[in-house]
N, C-alpha and C. Protein backbone atom coordinates (compact mmCIF):
# COMPACT_ATOMS: atom_id res chain seq x y z
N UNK A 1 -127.71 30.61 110.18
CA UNK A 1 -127.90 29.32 110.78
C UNK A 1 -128.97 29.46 111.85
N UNK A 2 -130.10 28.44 112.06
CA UNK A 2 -131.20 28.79 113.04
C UNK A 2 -131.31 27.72 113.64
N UNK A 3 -131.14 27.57 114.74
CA UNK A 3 -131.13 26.51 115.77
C UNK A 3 -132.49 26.54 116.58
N UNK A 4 -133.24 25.66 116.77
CA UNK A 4 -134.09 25.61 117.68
C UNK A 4 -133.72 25.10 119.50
N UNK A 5 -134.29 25.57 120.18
CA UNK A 5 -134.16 25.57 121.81
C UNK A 5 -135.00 25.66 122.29
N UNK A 6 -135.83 24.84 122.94
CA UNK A 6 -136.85 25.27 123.86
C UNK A 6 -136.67 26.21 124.86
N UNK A 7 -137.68 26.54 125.24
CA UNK A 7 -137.66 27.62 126.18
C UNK A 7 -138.26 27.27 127.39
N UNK A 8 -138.11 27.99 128.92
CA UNK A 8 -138.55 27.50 129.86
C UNK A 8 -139.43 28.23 130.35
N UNK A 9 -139.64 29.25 129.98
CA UNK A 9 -140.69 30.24 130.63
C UNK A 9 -141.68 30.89 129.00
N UNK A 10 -142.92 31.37 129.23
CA UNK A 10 -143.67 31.49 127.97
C UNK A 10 -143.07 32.79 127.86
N UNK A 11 -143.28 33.15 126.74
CA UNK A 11 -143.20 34.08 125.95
C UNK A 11 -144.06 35.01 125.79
N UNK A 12 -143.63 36.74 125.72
CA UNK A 12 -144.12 37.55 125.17
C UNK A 12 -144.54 37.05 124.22
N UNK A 13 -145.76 38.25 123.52
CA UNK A 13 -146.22 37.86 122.37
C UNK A 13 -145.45 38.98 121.60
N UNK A 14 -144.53 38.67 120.58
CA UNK A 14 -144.13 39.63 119.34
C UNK A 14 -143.04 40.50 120.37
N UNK A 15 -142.17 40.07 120.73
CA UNK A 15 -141.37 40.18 121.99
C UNK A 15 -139.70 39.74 121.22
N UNK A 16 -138.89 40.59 121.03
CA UNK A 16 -137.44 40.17 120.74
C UNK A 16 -136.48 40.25 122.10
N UNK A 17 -135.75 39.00 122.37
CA UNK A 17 -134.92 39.94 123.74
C UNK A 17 -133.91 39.05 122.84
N UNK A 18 -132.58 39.52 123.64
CA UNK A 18 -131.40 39.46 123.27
C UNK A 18 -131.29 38.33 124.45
N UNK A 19 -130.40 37.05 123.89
CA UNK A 19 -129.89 36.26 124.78
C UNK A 19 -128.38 36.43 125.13
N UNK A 20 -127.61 36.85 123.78
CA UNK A 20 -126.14 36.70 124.19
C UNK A 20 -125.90 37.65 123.05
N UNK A 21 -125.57 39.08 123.53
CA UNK A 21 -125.27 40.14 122.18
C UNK A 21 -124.23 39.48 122.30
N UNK A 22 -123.04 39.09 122.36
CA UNK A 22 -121.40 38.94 122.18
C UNK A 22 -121.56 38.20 121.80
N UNK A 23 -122.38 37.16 121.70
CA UNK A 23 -122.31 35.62 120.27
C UNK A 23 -122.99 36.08 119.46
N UNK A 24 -123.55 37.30 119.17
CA UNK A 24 -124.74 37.47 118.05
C UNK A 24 -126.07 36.47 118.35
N UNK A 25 -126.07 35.86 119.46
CA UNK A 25 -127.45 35.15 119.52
C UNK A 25 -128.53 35.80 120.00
N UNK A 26 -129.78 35.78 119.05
CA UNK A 26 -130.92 36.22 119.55
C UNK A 26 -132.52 35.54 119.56
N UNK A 27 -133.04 35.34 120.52
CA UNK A 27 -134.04 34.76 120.60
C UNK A 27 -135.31 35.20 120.03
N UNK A 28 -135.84 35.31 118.93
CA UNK A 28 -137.41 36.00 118.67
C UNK A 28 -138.49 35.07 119.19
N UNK A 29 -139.58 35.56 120.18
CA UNK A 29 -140.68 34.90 120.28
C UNK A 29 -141.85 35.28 119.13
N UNK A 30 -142.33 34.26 119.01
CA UNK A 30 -143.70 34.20 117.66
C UNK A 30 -145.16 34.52 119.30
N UNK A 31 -146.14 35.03 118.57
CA UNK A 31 -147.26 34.99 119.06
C UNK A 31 -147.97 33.76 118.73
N UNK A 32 -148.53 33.31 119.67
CA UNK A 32 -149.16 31.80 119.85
C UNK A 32 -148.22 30.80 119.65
N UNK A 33 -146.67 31.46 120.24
CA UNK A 33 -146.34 29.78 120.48
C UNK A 33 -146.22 29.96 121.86
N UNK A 34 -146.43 28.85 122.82
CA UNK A 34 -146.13 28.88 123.85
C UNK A 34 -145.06 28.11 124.79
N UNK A 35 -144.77 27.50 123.71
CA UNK A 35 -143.61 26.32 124.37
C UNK A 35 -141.79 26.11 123.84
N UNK A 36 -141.52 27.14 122.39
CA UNK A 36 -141.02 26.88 121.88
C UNK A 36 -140.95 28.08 121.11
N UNK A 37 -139.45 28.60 120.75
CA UNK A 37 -139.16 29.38 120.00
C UNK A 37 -137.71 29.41 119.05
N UNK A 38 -137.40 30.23 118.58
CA UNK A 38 -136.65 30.27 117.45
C UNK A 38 -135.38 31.26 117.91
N UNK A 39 -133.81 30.39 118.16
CA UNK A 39 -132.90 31.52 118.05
C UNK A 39 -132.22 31.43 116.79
N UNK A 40 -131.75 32.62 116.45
CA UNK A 40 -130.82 33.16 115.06
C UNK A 40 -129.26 33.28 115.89
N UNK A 41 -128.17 32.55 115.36
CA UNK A 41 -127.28 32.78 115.19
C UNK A 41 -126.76 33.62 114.60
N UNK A 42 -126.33 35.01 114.49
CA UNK A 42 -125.76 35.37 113.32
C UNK A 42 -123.81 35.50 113.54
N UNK A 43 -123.79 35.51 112.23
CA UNK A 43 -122.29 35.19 112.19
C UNK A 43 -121.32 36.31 111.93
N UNK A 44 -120.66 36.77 113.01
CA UNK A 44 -120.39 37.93 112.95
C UNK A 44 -118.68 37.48 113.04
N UNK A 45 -118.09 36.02 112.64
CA UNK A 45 -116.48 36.00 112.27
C UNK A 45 -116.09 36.97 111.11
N UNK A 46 -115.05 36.27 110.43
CA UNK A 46 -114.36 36.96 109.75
C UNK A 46 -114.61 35.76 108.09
N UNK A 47 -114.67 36.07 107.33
CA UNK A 47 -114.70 35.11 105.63
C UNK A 47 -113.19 34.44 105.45
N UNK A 48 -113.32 34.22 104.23
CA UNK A 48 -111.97 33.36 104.17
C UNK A 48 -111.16 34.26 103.30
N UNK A 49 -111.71 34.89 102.48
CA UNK A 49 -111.66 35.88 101.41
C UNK A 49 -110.79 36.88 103.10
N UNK A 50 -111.51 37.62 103.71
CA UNK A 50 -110.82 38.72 104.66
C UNK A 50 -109.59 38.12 105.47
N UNK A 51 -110.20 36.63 105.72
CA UNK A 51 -108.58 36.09 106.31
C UNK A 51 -107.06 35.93 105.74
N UNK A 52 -107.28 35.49 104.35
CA UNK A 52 -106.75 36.03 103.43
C UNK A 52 -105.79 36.79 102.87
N UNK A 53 -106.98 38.22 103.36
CA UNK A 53 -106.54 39.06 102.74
C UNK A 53 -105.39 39.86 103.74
N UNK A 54 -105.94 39.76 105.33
CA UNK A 54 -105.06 39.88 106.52
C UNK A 54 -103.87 39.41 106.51
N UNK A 55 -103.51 37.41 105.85
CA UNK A 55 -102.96 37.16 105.90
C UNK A 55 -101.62 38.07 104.97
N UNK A 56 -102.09 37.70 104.13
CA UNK A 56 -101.52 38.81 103.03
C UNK A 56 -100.56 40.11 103.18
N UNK A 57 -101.20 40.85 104.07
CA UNK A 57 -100.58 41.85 104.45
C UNK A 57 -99.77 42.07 105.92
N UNK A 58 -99.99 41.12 106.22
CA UNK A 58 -98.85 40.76 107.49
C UNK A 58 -97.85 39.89 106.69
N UNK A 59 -97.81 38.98 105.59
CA UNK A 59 -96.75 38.69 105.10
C UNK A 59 -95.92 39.69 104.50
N UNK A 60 -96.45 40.42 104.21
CA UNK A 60 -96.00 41.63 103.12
C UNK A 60 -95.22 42.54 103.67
N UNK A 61 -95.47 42.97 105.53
CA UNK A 61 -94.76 43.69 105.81
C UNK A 61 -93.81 42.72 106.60
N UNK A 62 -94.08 41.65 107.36
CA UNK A 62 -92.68 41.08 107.53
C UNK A 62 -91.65 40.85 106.36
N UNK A 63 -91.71 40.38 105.34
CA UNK A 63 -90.75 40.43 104.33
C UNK A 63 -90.32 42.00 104.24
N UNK A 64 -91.18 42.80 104.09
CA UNK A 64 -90.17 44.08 104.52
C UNK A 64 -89.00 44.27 106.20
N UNK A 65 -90.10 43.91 106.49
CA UNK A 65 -88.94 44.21 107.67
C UNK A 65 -87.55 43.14 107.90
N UNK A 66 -87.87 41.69 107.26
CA UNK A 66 -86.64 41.09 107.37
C UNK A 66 -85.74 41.66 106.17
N UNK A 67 -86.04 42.25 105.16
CA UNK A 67 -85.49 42.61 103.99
C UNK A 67 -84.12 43.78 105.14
N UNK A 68 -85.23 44.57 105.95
CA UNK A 68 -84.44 46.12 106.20
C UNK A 68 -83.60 45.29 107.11
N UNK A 69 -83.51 44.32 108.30
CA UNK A 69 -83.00 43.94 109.03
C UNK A 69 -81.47 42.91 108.25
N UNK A 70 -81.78 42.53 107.11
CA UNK A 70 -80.95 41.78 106.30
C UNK A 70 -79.91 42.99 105.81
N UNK A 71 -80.66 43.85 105.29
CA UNK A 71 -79.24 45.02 104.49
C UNK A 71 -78.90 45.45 105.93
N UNK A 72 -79.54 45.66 107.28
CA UNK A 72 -78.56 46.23 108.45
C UNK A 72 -77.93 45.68 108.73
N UNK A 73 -77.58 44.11 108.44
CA UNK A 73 -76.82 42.96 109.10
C UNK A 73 -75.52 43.03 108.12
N UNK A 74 -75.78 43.29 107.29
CA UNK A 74 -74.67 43.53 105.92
C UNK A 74 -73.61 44.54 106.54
N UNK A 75 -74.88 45.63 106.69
CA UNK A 75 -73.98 47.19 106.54
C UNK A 75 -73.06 46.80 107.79
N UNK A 76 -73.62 46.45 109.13
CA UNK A 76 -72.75 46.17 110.56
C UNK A 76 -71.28 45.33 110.07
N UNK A 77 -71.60 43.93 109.01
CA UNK A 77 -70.69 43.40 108.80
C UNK A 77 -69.13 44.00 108.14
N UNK A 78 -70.23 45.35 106.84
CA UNK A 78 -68.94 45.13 106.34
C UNK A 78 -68.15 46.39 107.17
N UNK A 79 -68.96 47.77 107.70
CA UNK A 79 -68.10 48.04 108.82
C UNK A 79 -67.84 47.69 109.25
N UNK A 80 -67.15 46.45 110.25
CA UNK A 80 -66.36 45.69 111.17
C UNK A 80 -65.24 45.20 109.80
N UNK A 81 -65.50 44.92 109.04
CA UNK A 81 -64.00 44.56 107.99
C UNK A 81 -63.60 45.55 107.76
N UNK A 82 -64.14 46.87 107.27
CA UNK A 82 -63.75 48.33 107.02
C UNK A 82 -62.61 48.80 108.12
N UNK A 83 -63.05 48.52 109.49
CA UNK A 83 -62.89 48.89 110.52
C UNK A 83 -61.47 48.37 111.30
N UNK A 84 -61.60 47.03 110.81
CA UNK A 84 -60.28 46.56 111.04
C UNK A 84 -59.16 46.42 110.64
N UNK A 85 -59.87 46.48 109.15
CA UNK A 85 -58.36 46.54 108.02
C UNK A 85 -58.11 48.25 108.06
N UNK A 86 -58.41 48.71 108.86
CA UNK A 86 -58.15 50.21 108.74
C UNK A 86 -57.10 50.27 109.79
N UNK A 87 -57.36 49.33 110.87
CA UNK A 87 -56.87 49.00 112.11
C UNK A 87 -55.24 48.50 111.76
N UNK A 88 -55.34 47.88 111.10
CA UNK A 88 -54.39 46.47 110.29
C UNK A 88 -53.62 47.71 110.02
N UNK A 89 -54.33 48.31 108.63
CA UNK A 89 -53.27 49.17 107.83
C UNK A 89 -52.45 50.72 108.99
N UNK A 90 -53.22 51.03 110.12
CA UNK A 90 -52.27 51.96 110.72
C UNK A 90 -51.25 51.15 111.48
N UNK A 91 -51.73 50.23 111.63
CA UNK A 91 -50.28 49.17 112.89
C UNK A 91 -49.93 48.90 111.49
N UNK A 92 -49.14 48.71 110.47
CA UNK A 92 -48.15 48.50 109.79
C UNK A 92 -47.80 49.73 109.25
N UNK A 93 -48.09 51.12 109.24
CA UNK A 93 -48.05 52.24 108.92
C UNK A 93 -46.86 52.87 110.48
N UNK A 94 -47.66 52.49 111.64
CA UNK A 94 -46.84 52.68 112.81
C UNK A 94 -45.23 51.98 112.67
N UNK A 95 -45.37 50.65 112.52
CA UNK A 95 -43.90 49.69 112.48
C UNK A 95 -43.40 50.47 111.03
N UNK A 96 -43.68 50.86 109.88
CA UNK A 96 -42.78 50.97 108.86
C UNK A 96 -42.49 52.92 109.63
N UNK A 97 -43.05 53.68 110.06
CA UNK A 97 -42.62 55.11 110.79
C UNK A 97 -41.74 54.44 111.83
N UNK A 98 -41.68 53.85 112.72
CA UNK A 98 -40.73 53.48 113.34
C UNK A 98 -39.52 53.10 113.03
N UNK A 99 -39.81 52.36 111.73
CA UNK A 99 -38.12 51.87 111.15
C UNK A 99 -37.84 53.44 110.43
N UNK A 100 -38.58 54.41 109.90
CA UNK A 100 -38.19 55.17 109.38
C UNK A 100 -37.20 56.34 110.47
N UNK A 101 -38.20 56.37 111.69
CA UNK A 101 -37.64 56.80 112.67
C UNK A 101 -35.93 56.77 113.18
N UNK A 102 -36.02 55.47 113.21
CA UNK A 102 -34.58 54.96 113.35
C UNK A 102 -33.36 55.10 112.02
N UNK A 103 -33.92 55.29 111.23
CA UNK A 103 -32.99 55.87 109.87
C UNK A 103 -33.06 54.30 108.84
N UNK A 104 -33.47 53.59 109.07
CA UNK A 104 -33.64 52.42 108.73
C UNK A 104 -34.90 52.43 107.49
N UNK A 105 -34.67 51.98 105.98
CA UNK A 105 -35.80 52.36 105.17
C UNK A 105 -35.83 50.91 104.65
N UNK A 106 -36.92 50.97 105.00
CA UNK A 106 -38.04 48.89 104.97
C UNK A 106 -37.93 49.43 103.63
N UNK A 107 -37.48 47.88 103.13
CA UNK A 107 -38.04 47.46 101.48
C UNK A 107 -39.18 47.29 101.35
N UNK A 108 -39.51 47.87 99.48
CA UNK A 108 -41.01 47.66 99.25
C UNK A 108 -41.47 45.87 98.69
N UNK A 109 -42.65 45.93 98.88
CA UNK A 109 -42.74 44.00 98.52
C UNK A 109 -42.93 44.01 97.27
N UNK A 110 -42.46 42.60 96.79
CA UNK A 110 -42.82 42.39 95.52
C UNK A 110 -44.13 42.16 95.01
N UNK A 111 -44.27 42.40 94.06
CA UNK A 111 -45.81 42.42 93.30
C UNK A 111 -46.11 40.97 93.54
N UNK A 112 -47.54 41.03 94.03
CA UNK A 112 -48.49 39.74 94.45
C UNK A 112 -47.85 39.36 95.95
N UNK A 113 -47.12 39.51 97.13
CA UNK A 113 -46.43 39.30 97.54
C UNK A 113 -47.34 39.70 98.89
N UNK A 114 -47.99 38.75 100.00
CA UNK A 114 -48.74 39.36 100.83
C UNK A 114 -48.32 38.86 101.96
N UNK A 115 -48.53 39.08 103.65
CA UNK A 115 -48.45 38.89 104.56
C UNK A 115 -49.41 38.74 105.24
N UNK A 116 -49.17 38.02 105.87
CA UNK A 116 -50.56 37.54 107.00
C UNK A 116 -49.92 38.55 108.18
N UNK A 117 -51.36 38.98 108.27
CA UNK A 117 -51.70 39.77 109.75
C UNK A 117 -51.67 38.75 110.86
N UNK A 118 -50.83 39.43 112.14
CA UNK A 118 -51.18 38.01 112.79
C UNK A 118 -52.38 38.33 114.34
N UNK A 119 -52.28 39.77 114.10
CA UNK A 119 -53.23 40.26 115.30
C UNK A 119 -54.76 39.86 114.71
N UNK A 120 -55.14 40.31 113.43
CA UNK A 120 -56.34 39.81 112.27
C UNK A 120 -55.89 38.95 111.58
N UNK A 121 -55.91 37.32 111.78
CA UNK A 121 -55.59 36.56 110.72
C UNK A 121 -56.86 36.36 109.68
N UNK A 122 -57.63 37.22 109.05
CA UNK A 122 -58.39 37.16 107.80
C UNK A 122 -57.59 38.42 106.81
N UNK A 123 -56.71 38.66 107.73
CA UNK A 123 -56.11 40.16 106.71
C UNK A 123 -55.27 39.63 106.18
N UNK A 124 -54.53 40.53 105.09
CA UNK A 124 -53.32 40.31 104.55
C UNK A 124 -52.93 41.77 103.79
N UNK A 125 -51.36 42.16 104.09
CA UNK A 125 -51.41 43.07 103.67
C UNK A 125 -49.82 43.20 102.79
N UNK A 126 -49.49 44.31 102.72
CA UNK A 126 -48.34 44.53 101.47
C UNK A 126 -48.16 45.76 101.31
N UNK A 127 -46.87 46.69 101.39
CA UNK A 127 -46.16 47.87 101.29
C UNK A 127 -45.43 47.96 99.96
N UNK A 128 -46.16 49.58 99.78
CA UNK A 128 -44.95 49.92 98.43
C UNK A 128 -44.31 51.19 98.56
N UNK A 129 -43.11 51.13 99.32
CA UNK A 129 -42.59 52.18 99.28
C UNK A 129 -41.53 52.67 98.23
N UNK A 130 -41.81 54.01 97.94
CA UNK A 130 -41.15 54.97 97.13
C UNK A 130 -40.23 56.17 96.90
N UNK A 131 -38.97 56.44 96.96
CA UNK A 131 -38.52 57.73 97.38
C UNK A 131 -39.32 59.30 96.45
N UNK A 132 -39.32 59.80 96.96
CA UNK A 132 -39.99 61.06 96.33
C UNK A 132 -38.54 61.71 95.66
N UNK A 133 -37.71 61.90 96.32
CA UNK A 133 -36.81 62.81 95.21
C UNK A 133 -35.00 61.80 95.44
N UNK A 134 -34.98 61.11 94.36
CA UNK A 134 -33.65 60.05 94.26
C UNK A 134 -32.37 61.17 94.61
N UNK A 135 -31.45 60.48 94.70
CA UNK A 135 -29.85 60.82 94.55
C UNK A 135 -29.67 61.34 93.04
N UNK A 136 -29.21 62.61 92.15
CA UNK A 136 -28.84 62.98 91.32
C UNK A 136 -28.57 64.53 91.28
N UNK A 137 -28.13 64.56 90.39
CA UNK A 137 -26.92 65.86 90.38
C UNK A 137 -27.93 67.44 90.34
N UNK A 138 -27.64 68.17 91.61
CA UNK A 138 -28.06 68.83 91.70
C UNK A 138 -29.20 69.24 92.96
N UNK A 139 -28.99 68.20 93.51
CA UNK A 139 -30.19 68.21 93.96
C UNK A 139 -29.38 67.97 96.18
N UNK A 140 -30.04 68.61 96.95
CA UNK A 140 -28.70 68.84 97.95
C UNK A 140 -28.81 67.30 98.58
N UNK A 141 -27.72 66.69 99.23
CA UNK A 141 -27.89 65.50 99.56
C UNK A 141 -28.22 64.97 100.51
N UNK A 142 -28.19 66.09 101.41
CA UNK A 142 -29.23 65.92 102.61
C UNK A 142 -30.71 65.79 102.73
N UNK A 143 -30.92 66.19 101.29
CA UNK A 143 -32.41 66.30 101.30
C UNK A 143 -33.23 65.06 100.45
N UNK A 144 -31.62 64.58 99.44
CA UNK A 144 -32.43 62.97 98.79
C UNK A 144 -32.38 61.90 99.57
N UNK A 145 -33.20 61.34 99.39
CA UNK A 145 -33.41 59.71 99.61
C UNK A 145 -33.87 59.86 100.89
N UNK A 146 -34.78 61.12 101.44
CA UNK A 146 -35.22 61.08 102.57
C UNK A 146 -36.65 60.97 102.82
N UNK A 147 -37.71 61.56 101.94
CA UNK A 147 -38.80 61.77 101.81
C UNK A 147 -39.34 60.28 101.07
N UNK A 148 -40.32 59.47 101.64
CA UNK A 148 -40.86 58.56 100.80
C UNK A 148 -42.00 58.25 100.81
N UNK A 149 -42.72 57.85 99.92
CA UNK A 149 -44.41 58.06 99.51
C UNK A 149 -44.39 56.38 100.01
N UNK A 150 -45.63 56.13 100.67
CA UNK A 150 -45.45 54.87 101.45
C UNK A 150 -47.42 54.08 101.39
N UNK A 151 -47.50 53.32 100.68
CA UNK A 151 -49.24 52.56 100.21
C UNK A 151 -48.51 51.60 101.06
N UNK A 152 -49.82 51.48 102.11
CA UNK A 152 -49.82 50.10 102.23
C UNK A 152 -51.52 49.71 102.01
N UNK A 153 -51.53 48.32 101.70
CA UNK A 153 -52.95 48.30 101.10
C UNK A 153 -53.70 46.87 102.17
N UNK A 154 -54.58 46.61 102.52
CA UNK A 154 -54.82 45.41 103.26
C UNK A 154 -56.24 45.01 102.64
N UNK A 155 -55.99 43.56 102.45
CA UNK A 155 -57.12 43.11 101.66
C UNK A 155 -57.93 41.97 102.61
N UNK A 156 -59.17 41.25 101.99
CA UNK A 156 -59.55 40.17 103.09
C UNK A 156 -60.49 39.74 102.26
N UNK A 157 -61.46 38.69 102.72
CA UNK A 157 -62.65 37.94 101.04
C UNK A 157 -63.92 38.28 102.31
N UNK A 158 -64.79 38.89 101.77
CA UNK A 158 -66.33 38.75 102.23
C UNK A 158 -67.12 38.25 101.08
N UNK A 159 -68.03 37.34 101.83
CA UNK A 159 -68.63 36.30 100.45
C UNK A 159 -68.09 35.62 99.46
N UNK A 160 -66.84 35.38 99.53
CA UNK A 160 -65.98 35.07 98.28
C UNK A 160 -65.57 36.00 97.35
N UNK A 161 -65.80 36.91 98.00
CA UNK A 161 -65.36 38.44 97.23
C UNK A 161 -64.14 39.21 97.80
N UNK A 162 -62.98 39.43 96.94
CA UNK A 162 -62.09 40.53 97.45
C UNK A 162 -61.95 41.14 97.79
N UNK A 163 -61.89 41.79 98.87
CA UNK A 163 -62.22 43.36 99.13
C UNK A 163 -61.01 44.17 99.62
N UNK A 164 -60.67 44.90 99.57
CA UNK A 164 -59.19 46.02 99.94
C UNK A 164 -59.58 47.36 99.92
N UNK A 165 -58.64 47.66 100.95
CA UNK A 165 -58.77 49.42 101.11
C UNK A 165 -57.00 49.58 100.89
N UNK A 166 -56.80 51.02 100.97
CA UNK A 166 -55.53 51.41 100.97
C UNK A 166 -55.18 52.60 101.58
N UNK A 167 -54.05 52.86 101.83
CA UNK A 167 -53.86 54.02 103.21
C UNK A 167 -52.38 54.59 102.31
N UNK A 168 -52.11 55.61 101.98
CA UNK A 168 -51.36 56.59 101.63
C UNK A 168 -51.00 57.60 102.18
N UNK A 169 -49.28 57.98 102.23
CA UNK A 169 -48.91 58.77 103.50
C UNK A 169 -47.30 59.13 102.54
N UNK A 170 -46.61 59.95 103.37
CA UNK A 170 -45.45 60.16 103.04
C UNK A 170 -44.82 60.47 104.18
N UNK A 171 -43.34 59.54 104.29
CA UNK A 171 -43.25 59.41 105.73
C UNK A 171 -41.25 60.35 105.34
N UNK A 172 -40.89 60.21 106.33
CA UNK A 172 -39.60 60.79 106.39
C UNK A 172 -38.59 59.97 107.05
N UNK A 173 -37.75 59.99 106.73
CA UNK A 173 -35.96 58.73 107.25
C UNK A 173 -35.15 59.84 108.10
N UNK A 174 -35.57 59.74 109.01
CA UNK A 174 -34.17 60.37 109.94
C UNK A 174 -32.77 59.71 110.06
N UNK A 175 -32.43 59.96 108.81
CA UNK A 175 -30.70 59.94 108.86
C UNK A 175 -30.30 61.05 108.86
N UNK A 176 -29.01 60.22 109.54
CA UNK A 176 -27.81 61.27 110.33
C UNK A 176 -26.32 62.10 109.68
């Protein structure tokens, strides 16, 4: 692009000076002009093609980075459900050792049969307890119906999805 500007003072003859290096503007004087000369703009932005192409790759890595920030938001979530129903399942692991403690042996629940947590109300959970070695002949009687294999399992929905863990133990009945 070449813009004309008069000038206020004459001119070298065959004389280039620089008016504004940081705009790319430069003034060339001609020999035998004396009143009037010629500046060049040159265009030293960026194309549309390179803007583009910039654009481009700053989209490219933000979608990466919300991608990595999206699976970290997941992983935090579902540790905190992991975390609690783990929580859930030792406080009902504690209360069923306690009744065991006392000689007292909690019934197992019926199939499909769940409870609401009331410390976590998104939990729900359910016990199946089992004796390991029954009452029958031969066997000393102090030693049956004491030992029992004890699941308790606690479930909860993330995304509309089921999810459960389970905790397995074998606890003991102090009877007398």
């Amino acid at each position: 692009m070449s813009v004309s500007l008069p000038v206020l003072s004459a001119p070298s003859p065959a004389r280039t000076t620089g008016v504004s290096p940081a705009l790319g503007v430069t003034r060339h004087s001609s020999p035998g002009t004396r009143h009037s000369s010629h500046v060049t703009l040159c265009a030293r932005g960026m194309t549309l093609v390179e803007v583009m192409m910039a654009f481009a790759v700053l989209v490219v890595g933000l979608v990466g980075i919300l991608a990595i920030l999206n699976a970290g938001f997941r992983a935090h979530k579902r540790a905190i459900n992991e975390t609690e129903s783990s929580l859930v399942a030792s406080s009902v692991a504690s209360e069923l050792r306690a009744d065991f403690f006392r000689g007292h042996v909690p019934s197992s629940d019926v199939a499909g049969a769940w409870h609401d947590c009331q410390d976590y109300p998104r939990y729900q959970y359910r016990k199946i307890i089992v004796p390991l070695e029954a009452k029958r002949a031969g066997i000393d009687e102090r030693a049956a119906d004491r030992e029992f294999f004890v699941r308790v399992i606690v479930r909860w929905s993330e995304s509309g999805e089921d999810k459960s863990i389970s905790m397995d133990t074998i606890m003991y009945c102090n009877r007398k």
